[in-house]
C-alpha atoms as a PDB file:
ATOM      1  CA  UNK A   1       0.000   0.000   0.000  1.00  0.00           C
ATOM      2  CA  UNK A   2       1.336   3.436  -0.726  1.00  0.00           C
ATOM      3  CA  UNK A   3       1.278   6.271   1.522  1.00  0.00           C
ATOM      4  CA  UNK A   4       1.303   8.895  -1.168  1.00  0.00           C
ATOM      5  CA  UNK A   5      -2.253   9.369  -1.674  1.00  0.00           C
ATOM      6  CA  UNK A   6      -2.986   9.629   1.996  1.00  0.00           C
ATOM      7  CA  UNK A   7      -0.766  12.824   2.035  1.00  0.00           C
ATOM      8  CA  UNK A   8      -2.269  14.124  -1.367  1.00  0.00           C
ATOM      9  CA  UNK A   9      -5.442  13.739   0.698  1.00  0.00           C
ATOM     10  CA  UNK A  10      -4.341  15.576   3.705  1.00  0.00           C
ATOM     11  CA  UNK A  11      -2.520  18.503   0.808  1.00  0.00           C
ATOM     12  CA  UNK A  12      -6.044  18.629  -0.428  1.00  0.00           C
ATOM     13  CA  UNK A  13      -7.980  19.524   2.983  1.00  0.00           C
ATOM     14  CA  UNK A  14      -4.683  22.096   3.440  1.00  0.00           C
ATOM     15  CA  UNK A  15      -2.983  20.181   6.101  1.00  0.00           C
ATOM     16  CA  UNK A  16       0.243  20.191   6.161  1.00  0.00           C
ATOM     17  CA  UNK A  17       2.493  18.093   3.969  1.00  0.00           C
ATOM     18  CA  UNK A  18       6.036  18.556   6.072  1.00  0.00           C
ATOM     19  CA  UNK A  19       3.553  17.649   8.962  1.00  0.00           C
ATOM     20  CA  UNK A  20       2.251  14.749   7.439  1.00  0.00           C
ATOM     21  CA  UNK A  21       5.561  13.026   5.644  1.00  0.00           C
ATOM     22  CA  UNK A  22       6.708  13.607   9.292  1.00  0.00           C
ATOM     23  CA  UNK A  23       4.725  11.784  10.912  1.00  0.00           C
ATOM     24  CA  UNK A  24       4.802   8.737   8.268  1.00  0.00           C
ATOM     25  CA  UNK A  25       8.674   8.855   8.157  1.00  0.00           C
ATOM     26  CA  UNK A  26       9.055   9.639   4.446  1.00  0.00           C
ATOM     27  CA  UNK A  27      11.033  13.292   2.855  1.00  0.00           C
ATOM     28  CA  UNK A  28       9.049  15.440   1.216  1.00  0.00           C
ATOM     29  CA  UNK A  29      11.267  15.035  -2.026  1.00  0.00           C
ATOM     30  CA  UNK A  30      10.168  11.217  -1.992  1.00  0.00           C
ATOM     31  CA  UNK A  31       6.315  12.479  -1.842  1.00  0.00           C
ATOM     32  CA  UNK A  32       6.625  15.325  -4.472  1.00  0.00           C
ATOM     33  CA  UNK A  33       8.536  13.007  -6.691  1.00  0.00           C
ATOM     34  CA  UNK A  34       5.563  10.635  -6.757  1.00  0.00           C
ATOM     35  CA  UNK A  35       3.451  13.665  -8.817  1.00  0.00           C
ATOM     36  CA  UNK A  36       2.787  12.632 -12.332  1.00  0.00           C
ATOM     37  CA  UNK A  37       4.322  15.362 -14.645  1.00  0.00           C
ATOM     38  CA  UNK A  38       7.294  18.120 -14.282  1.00  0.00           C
ATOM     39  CA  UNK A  39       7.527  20.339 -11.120  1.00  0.00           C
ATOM     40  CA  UNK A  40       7.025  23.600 -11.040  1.00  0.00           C
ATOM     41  CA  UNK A  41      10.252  24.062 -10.960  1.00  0.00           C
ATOM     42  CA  UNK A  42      11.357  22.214 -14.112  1.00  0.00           C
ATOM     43  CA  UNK A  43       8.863  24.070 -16.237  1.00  0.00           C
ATOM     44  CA  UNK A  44      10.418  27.129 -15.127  1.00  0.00           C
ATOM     45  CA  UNK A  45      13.829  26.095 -16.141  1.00  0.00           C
ATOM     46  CA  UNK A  46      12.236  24.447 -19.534  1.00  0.00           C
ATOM     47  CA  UNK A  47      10.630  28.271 -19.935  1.00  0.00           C
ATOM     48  CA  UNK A  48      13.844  30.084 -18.704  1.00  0.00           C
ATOM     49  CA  UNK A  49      16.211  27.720 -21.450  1.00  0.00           C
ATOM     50  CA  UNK A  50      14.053  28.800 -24.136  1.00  0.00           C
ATOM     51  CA  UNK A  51      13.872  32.242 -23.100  1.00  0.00           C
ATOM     52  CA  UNK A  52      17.677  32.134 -23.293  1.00  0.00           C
ATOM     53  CA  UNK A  53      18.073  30.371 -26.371  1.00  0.00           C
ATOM     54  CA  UNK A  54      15.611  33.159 -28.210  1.00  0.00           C
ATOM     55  CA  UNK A  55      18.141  36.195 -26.679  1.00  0.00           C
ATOM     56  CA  UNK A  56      20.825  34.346 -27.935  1.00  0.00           C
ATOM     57  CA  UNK A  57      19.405  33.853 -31.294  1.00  0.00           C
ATOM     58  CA  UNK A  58      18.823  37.946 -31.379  1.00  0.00           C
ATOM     59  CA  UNK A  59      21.863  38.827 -30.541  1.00  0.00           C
ATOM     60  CA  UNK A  60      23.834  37.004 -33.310  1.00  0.00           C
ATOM     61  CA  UNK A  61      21.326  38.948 -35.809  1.00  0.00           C
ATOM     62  CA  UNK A  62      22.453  42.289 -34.422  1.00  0.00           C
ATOM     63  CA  UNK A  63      25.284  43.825 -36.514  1.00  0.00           C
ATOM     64  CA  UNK A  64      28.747  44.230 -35.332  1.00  0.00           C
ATOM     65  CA  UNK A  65      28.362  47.925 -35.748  1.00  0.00           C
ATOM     66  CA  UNK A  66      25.634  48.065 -33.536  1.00  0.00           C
ATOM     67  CA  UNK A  67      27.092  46.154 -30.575  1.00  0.00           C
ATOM     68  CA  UNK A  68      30.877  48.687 -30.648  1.00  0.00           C
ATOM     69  CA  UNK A  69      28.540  51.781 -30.420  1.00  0.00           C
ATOM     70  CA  UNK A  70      26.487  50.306 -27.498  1.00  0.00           C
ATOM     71  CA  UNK A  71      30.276  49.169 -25.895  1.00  0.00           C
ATOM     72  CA  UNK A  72      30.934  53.041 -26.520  1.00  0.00           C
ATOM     73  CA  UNK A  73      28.134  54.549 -25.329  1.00  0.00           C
ATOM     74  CA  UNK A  74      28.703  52.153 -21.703  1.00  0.00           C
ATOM     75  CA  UNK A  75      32.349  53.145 -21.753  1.00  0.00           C
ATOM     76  CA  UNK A  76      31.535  57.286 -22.561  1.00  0.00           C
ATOM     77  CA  UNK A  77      28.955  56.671 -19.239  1.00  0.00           C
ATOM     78  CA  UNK A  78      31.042  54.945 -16.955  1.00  0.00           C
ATOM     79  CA  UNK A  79      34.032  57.572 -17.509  1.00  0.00           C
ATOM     80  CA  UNK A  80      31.614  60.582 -17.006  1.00  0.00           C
ATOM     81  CA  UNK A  81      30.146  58.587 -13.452  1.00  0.00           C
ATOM     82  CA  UNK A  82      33.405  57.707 -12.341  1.00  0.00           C
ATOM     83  CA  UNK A  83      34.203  62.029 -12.885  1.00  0.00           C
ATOM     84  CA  UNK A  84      30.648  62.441 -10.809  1.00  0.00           C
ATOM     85  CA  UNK A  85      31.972  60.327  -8.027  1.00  0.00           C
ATOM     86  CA  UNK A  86      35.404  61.141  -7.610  1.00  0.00           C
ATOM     87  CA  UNK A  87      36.053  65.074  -8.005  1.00  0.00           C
ATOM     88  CA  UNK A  88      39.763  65.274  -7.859  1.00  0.00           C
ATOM     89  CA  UNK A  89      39.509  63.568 -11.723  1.00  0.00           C
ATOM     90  CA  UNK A  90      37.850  66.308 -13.264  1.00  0.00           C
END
């Protein structure tokens, strides 16, 4: 007999689940692991990947051009901020 649905039982009146795998000696990892399907947790990183994957793709299609005037403009900024901060290097 499995003691998995009894604590999907007691998860579904909102008692506690750390309560519950405590008191019938099994983790919590062991019960969530027992879900059918990805966690919630693995979808996110499934969503994040592709996410990443698309930026990555965009990037490559920007021109070279465009990327050594954005490196300039972030240079020209953080000389002019590190003049703000410090006034001895105006």
């Amino acid at each position: 007999m499995s003691i998995y649905p009894f604590i999907e039982a007691e998860k579904a009146r909102q008692h506690s689940v750390k309560r519950a795998c405590e008191l019938l000696k099994v983790s919590r990892a062991a019960c969530y692991s027992h879900l059918p399907g990805p966690s919630p947790r693995e979808r996110a990183d499934v969503e994040l990947a592709a996410e990443i994957r698309e930026v990555h793709q965009r990037s490559k299609k920007r021109k070279v051009s465009e990327l050594e005037r954005t490196i300039q403009i972030l240079t020209e900024a953080t000389r002019f901020f590190a003049r703000e901060a410090n006034p001895l290097r105006r």
